[in-house]
PDB file of N, CA and C in Angstrom:
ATOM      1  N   UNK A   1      24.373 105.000  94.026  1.00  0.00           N
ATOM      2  CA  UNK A   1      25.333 105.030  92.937  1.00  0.00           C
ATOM      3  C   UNK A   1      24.666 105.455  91.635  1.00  0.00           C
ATOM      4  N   UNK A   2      23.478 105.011  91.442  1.00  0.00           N
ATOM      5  CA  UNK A   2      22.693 105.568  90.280  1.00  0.00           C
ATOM      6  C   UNK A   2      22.450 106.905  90.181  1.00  0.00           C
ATOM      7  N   UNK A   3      22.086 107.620  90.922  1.00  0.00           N
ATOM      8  CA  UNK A   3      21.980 108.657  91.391  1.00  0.00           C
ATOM      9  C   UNK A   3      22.645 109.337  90.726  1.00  0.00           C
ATOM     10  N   UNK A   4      24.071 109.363  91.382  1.00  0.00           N
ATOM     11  CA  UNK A   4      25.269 110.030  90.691  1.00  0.00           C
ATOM     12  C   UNK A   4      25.918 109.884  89.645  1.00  0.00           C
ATOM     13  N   UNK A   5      25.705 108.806  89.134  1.00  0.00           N
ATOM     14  CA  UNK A   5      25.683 108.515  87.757  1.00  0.00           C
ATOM     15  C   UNK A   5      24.709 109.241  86.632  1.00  0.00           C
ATOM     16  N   UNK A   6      23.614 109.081  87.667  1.00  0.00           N
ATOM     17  CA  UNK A   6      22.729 109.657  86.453  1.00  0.00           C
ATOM     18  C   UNK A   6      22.727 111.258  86.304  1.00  0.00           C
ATOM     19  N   UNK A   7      23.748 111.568  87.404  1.00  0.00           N
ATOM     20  CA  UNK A   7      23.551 113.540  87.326  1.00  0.00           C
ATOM     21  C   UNK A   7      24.950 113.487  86.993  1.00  0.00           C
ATOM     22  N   UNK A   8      25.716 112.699  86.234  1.00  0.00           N
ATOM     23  CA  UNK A   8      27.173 113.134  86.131  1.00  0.00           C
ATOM     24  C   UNK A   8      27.832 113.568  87.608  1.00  0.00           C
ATOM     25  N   UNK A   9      27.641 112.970  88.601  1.00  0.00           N
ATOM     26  CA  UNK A   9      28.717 113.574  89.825  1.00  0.00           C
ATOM     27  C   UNK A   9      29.250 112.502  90.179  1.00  0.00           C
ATOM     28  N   UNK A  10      30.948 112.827  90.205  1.00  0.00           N
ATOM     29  CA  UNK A  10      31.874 112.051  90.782  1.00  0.00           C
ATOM     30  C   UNK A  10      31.850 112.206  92.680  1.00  0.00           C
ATOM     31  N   UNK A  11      32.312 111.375  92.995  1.00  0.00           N
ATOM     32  CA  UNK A  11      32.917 111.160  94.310  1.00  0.00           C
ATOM     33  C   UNK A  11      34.527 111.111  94.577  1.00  0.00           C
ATOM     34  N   UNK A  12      35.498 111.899  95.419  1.00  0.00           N
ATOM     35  CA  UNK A  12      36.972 111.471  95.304  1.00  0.00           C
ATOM     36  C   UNK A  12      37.355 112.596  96.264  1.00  0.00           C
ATOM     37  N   UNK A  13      38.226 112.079  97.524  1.00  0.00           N
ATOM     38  CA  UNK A  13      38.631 112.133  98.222  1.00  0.00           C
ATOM     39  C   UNK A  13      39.648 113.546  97.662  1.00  0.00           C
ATOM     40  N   UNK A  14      40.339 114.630  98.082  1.00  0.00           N
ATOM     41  CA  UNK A  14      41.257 115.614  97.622  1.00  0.00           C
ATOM     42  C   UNK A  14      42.762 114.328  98.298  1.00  0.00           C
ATOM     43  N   UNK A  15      42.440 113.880  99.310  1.00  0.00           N
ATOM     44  CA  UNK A  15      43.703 113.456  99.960  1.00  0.00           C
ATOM     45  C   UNK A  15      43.775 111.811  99.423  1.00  0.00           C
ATOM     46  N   UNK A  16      44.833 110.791  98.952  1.00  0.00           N
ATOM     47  CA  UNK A  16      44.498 109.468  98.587  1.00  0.00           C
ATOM     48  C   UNK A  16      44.696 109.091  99.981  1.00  0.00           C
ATOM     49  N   UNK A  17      45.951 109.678 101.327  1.00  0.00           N
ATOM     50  CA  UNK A  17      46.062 108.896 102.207  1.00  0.00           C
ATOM     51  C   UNK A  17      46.800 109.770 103.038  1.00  0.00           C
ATOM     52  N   UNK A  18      46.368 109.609 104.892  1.00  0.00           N
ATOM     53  CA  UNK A  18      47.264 110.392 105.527  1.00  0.00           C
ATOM     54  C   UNK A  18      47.466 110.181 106.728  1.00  0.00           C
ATOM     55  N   UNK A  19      48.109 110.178 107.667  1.00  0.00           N
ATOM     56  CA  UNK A  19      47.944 109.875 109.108  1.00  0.00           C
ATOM     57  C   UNK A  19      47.271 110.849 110.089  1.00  0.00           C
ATOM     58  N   UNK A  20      45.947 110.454 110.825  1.00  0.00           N
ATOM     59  CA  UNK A  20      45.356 111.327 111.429  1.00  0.00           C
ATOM     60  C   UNK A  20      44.865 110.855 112.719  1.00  0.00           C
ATOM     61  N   UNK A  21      45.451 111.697 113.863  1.00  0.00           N
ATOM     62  CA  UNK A  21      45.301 111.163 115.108  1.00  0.00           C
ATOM     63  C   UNK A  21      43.636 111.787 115.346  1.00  0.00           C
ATOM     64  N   UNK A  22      42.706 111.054 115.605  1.00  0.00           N
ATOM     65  CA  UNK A  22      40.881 111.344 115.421  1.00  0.00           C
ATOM     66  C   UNK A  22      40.460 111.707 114.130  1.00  0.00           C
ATOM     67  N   UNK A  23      39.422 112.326 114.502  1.00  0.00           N
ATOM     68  CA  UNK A  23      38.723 112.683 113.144  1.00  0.00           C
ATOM     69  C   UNK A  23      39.020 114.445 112.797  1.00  0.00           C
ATOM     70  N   UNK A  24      39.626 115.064 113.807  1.00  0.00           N
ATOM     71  CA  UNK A  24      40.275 116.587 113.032  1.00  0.00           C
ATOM     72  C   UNK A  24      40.661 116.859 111.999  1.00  0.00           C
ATOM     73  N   UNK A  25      40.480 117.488 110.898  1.00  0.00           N
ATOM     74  CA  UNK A  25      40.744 117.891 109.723  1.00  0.00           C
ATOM     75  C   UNK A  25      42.775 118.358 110.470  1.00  0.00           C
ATOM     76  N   UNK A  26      42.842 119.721 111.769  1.00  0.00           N
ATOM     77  CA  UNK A  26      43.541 119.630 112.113  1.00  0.00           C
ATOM     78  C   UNK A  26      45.307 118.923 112.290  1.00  0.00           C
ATOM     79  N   UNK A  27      44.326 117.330 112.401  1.00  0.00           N
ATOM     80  CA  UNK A  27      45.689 116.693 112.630  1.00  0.00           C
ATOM     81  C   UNK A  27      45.988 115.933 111.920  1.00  0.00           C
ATOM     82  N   UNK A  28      45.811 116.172 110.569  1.00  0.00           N
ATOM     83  CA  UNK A  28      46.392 115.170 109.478  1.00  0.00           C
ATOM     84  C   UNK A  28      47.462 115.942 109.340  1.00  0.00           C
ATOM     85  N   UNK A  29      48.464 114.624 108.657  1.00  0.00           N
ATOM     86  CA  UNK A  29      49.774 115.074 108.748  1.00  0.00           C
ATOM     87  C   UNK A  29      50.481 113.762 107.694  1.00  0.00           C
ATOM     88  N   UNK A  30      51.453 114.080 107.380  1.00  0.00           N
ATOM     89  CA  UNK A  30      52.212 112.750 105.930  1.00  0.00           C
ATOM     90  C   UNK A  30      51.174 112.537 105.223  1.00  0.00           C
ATOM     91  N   UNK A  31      50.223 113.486 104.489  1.00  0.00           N
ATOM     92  CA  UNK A  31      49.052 113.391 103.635  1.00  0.00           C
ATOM     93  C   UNK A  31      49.935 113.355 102.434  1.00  0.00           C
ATOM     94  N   UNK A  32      49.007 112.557 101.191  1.00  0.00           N
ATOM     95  CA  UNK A  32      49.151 112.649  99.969  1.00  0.00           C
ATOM     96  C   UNK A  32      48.299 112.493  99.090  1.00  0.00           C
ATOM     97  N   UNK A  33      48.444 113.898  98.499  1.00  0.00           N
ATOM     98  CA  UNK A  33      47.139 114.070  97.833  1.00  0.00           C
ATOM     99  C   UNK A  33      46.753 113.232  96.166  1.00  0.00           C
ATOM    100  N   UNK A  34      45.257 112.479  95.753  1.00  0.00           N
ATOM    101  CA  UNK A  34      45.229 111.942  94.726  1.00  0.00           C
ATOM    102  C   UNK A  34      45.640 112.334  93.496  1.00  0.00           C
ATOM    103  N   UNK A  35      45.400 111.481  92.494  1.00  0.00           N
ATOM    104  CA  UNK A  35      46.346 111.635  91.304  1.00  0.00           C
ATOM    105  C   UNK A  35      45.590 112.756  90.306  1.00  0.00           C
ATOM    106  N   UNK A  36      45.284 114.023  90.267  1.00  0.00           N
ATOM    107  CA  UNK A  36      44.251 114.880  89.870  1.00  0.00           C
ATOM    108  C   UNK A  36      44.542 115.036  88.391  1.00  0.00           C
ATOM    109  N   UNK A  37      45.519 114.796  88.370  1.00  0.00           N
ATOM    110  CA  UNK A  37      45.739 115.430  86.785  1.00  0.00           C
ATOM    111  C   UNK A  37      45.777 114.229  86.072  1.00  0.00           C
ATOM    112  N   UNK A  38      46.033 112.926  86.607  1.00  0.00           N
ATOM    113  CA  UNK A  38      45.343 112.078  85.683  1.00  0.00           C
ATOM    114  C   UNK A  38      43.679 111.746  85.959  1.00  0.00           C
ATOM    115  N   UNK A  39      42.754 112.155  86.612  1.00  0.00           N
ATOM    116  CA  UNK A  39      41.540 112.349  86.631  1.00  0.00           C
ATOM    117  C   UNK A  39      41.083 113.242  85.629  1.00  0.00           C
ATOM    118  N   UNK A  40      41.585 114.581  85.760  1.00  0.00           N
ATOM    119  CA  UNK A  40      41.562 115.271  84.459  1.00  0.00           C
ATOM    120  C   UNK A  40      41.551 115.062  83.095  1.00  0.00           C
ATOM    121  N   UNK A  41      43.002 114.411  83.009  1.00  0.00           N
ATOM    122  CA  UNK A  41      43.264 113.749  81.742  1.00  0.00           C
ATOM    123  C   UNK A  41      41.881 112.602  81.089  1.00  0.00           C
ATOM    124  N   UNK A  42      41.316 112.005  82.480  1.00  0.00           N
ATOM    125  CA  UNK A  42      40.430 110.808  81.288  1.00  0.00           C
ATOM    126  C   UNK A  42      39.369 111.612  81.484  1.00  0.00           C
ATOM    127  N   UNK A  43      39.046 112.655  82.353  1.00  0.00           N
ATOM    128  CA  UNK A  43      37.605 113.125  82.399  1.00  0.00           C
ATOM    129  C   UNK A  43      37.567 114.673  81.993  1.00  0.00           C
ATOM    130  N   UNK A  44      38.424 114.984  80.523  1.00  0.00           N
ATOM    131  CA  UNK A  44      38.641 116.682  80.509  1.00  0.00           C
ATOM    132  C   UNK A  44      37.267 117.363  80.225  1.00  0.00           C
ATOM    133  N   UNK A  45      35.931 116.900  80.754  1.00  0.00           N
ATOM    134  CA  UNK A  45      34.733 117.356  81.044  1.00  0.00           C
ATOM    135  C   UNK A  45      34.625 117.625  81.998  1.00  0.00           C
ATOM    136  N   UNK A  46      35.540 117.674  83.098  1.00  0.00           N
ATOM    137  CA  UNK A  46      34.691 118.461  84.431  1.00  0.00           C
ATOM    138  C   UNK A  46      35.100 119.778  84.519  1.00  0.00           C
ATOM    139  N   UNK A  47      33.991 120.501  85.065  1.00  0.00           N
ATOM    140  CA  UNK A  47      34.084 121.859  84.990  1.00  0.00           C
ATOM    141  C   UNK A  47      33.707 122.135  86.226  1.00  0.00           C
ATOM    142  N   UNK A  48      33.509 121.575  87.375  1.00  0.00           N
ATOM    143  CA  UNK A  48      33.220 121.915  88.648  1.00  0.00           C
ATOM    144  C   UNK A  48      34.127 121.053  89.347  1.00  0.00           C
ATOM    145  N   UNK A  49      34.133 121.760  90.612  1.00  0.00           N
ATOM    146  CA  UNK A  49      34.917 120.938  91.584  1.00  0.00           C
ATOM    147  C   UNK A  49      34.092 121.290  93.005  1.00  0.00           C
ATOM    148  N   UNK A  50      33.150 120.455  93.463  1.00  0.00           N
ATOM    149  CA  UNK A  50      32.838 120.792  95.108  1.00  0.00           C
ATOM    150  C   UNK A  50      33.455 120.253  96.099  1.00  0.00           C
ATOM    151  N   UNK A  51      34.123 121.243  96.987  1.00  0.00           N
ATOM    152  CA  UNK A  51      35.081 120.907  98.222  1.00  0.00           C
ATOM    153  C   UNK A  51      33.836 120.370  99.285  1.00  0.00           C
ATOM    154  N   UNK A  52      34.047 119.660  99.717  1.00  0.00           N
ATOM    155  CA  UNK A  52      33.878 119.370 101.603  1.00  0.00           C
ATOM    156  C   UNK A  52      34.270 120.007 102.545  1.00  0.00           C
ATOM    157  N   UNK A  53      33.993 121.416 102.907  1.00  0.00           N
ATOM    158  CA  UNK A  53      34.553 122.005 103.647  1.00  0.00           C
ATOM    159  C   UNK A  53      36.119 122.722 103.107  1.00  0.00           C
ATOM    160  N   UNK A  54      36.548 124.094 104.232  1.00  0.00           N
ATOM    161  CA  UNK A  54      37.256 124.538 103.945  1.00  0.00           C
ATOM    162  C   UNK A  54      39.011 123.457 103.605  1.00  0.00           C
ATOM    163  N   UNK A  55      39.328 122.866 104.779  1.00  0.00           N
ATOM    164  CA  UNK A  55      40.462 121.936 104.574  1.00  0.00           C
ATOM    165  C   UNK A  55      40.543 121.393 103.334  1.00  0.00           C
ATOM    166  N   UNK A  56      39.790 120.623 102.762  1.00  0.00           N
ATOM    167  CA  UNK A  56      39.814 119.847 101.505  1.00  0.00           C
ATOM    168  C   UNK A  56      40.245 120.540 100.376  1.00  0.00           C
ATOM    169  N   UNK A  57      39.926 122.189 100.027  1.00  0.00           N
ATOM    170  CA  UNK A  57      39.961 122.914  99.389  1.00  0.00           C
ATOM    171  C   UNK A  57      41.594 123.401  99.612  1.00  0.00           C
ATOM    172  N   UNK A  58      42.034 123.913 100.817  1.00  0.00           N
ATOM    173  CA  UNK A  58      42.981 124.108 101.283  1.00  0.00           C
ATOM    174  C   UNK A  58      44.039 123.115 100.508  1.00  0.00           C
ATOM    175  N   UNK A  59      43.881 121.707 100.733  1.00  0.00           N
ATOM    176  CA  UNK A  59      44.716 120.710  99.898  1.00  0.00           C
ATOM    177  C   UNK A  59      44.798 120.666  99.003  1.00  0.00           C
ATOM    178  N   UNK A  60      43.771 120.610  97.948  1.00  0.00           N
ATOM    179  CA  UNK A  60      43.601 120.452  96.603  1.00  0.00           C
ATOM    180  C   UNK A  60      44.834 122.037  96.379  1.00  0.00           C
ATOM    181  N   UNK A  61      44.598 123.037  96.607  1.00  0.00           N
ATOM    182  CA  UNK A  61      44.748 124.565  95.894  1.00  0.00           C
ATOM    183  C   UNK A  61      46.336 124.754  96.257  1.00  0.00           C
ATOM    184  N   UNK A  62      46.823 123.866  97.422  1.00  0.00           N
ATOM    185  CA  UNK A  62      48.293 124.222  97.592  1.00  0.00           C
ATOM    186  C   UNK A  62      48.815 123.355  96.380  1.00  0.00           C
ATOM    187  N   UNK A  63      48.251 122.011  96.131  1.00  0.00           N
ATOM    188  CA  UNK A  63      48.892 121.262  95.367  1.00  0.00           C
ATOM    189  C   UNK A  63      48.745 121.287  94.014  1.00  0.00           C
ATOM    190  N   UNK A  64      47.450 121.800  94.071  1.00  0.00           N
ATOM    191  CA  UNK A  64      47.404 122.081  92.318  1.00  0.00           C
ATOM    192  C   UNK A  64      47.069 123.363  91.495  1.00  0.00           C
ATOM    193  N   UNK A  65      46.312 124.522  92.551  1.00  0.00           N
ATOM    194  CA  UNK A  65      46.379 125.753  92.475  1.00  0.00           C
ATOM    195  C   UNK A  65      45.234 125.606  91.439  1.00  0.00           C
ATOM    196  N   UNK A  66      44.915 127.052  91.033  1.00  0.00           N
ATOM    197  CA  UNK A  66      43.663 127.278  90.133  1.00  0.00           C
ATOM    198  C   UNK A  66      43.456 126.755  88.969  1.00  0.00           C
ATOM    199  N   UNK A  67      42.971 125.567  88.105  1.00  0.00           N
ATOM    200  CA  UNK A  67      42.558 124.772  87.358  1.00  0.00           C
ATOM    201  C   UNK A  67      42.024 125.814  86.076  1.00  0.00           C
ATOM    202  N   UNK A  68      42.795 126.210  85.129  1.00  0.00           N
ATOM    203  CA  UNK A  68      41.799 126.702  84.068  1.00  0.00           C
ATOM    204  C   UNK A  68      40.803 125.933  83.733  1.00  0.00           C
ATOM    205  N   UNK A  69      39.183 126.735  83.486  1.00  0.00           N
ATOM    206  CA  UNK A  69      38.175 126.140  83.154  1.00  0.00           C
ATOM    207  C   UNK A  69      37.349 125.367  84.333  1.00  0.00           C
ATOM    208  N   UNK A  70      37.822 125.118  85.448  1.00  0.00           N
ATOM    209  CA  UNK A  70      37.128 124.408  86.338  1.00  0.00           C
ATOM    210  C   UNK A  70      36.979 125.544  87.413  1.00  0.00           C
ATOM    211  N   UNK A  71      35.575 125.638  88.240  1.00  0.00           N
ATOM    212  CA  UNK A  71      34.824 126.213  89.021  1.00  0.00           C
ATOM    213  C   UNK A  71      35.150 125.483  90.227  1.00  0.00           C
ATOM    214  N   UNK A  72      35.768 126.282  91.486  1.00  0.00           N
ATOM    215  CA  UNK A  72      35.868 125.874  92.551  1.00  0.00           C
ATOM    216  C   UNK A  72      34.816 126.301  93.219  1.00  0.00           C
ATOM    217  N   UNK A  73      34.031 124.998  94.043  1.00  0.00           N
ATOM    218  CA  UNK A  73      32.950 125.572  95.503  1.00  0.00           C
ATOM    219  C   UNK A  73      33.275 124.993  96.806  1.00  0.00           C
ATOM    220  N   UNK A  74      33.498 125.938  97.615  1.00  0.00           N
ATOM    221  CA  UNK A  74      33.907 125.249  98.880  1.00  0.00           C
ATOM    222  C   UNK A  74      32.524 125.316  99.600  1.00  0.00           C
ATOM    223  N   UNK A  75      32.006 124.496 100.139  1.00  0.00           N
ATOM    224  CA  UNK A  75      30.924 124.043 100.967  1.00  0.00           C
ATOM    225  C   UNK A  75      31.458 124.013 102.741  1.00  0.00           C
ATOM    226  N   UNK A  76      30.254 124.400 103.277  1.00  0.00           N
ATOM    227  CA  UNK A  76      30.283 123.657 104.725  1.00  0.00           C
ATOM    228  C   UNK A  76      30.435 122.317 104.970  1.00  0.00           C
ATOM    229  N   UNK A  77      31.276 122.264 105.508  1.00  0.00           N
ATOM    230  CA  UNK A  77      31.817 121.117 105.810  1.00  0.00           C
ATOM    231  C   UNK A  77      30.464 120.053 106.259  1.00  0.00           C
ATOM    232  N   UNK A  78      30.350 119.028 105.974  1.00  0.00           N
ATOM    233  CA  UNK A  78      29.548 117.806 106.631  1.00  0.00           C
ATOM    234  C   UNK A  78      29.381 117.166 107.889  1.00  0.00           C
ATOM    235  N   UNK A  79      30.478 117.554 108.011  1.00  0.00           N
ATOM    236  CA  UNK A  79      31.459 116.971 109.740  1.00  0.00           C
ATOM    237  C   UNK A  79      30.663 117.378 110.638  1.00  0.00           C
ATOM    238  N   UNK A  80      30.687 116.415 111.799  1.00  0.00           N
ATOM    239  CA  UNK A  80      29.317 116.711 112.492  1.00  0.00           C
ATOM    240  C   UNK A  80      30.331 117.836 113.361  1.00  0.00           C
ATOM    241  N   UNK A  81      31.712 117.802 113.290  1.00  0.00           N
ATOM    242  CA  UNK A  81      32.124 118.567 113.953  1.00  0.00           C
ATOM    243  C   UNK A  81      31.929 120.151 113.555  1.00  0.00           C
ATOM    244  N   UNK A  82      31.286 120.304 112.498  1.00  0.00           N
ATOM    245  CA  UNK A  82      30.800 121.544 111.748  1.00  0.00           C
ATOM    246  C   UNK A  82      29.565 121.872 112.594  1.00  0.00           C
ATOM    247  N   UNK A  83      28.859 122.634 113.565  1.00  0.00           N
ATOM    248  CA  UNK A  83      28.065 123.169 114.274  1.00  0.00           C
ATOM    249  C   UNK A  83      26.832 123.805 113.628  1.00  0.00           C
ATOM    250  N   UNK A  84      27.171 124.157 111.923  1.00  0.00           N
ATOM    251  CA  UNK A  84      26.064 125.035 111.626  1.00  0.00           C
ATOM    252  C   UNK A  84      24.803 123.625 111.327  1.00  0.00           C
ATOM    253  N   UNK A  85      24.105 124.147 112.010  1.00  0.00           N
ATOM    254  CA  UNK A  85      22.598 123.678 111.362  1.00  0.00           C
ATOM    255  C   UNK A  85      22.494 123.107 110.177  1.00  0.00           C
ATOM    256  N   UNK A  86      21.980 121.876 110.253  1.00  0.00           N
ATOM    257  CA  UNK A  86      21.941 120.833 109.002  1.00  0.00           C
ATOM    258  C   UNK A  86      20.630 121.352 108.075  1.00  0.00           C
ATOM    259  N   UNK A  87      19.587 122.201 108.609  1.00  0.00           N
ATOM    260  CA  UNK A  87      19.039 123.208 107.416  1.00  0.00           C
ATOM    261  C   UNK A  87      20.031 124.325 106.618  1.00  0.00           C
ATOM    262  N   UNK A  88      20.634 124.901 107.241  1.00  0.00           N
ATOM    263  CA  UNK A  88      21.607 125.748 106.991  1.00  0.00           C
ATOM    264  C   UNK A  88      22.564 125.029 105.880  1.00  0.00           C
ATOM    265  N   UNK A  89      23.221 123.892 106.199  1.00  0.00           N
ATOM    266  CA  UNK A  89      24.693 123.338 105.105  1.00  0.00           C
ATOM    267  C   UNK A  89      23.196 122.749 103.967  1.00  0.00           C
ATOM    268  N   UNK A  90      21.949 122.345 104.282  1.00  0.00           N
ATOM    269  CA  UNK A  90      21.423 121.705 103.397  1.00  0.00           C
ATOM    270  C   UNK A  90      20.952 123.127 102.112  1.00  0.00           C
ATOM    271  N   UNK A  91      20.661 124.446 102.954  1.00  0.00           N
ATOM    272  CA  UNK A  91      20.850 125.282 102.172  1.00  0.00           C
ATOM    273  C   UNK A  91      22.015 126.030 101.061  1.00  0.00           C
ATOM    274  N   UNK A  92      22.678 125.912 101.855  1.00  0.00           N
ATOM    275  CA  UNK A  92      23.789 126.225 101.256  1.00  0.00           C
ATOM    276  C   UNK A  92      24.471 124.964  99.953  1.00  0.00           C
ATOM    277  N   UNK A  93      24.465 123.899 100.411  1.00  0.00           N
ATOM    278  CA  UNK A  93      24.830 122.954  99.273  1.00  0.00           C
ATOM    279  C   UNK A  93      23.408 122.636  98.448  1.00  0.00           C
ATOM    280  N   UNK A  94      22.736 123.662  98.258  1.00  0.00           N
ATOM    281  CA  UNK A  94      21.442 123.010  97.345  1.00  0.00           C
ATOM    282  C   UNK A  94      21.836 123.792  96.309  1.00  0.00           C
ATOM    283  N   UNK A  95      22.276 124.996  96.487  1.00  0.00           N
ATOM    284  CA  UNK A  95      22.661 126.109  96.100  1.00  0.00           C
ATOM    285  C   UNK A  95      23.360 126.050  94.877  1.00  0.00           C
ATOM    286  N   UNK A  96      24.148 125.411  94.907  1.00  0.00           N
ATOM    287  CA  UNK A  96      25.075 124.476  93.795  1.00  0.00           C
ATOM    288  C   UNK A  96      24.083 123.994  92.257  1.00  0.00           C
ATOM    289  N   UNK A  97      22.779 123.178  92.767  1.00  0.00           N
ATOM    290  CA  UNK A  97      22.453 122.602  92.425  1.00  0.00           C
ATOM    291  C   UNK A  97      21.959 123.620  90.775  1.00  0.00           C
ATOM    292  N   UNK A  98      21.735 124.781  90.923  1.00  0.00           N
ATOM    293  CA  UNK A  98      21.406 126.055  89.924  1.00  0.00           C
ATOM    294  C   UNK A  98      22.371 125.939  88.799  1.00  0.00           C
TER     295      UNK A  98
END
């Protein structure tokens, strides 16, 4: 928790809640996505947004579409159901870090 505190990075789900038969990004379904624009409102300092994979991004962008001023990054997903090489996503999300 310090950690992320101390580099300014939030943690927060794109979805608050949804019904999902396993762990498939796939089969969520009666999702509802969190309250973003009052996140915005108390935090009008963020200027990045890193997705978890493509789906997450997918949610956020139907529901709230392109954010003036904020930088979208969609990342490889974490999910072990994601196949690429954990050097590979560790490359790719370091990437960010610039």
């Amino acid at each position: 928790m310090n950690f992320l505190q101390d580099h300014k990075i939030g943690l927060w789900d794109v979805l608050e809640n949804c019904k999902r038969k396993g762990s498939l990004d796939i089969h969520i379904k009666n999702h509802k996505e969190n309250d973003f624009e009052m996140l915005f409102e108390k935090f009008p300092q963020i200027t990045k947004i890193v997705f978890n994979g493509k789906e997450s991004h997918k949610y956020f962008l139907k529901k709230f579409g392109q954010i003036k001023g904020i930088t979208y990054y969609v990342m490889p997903s974490t999910s072990p159901a994601n196949t690429m090489s954990f050097d590979k996503k560790l490359e790719i999300w370091s990437a960010i870090l610039d």
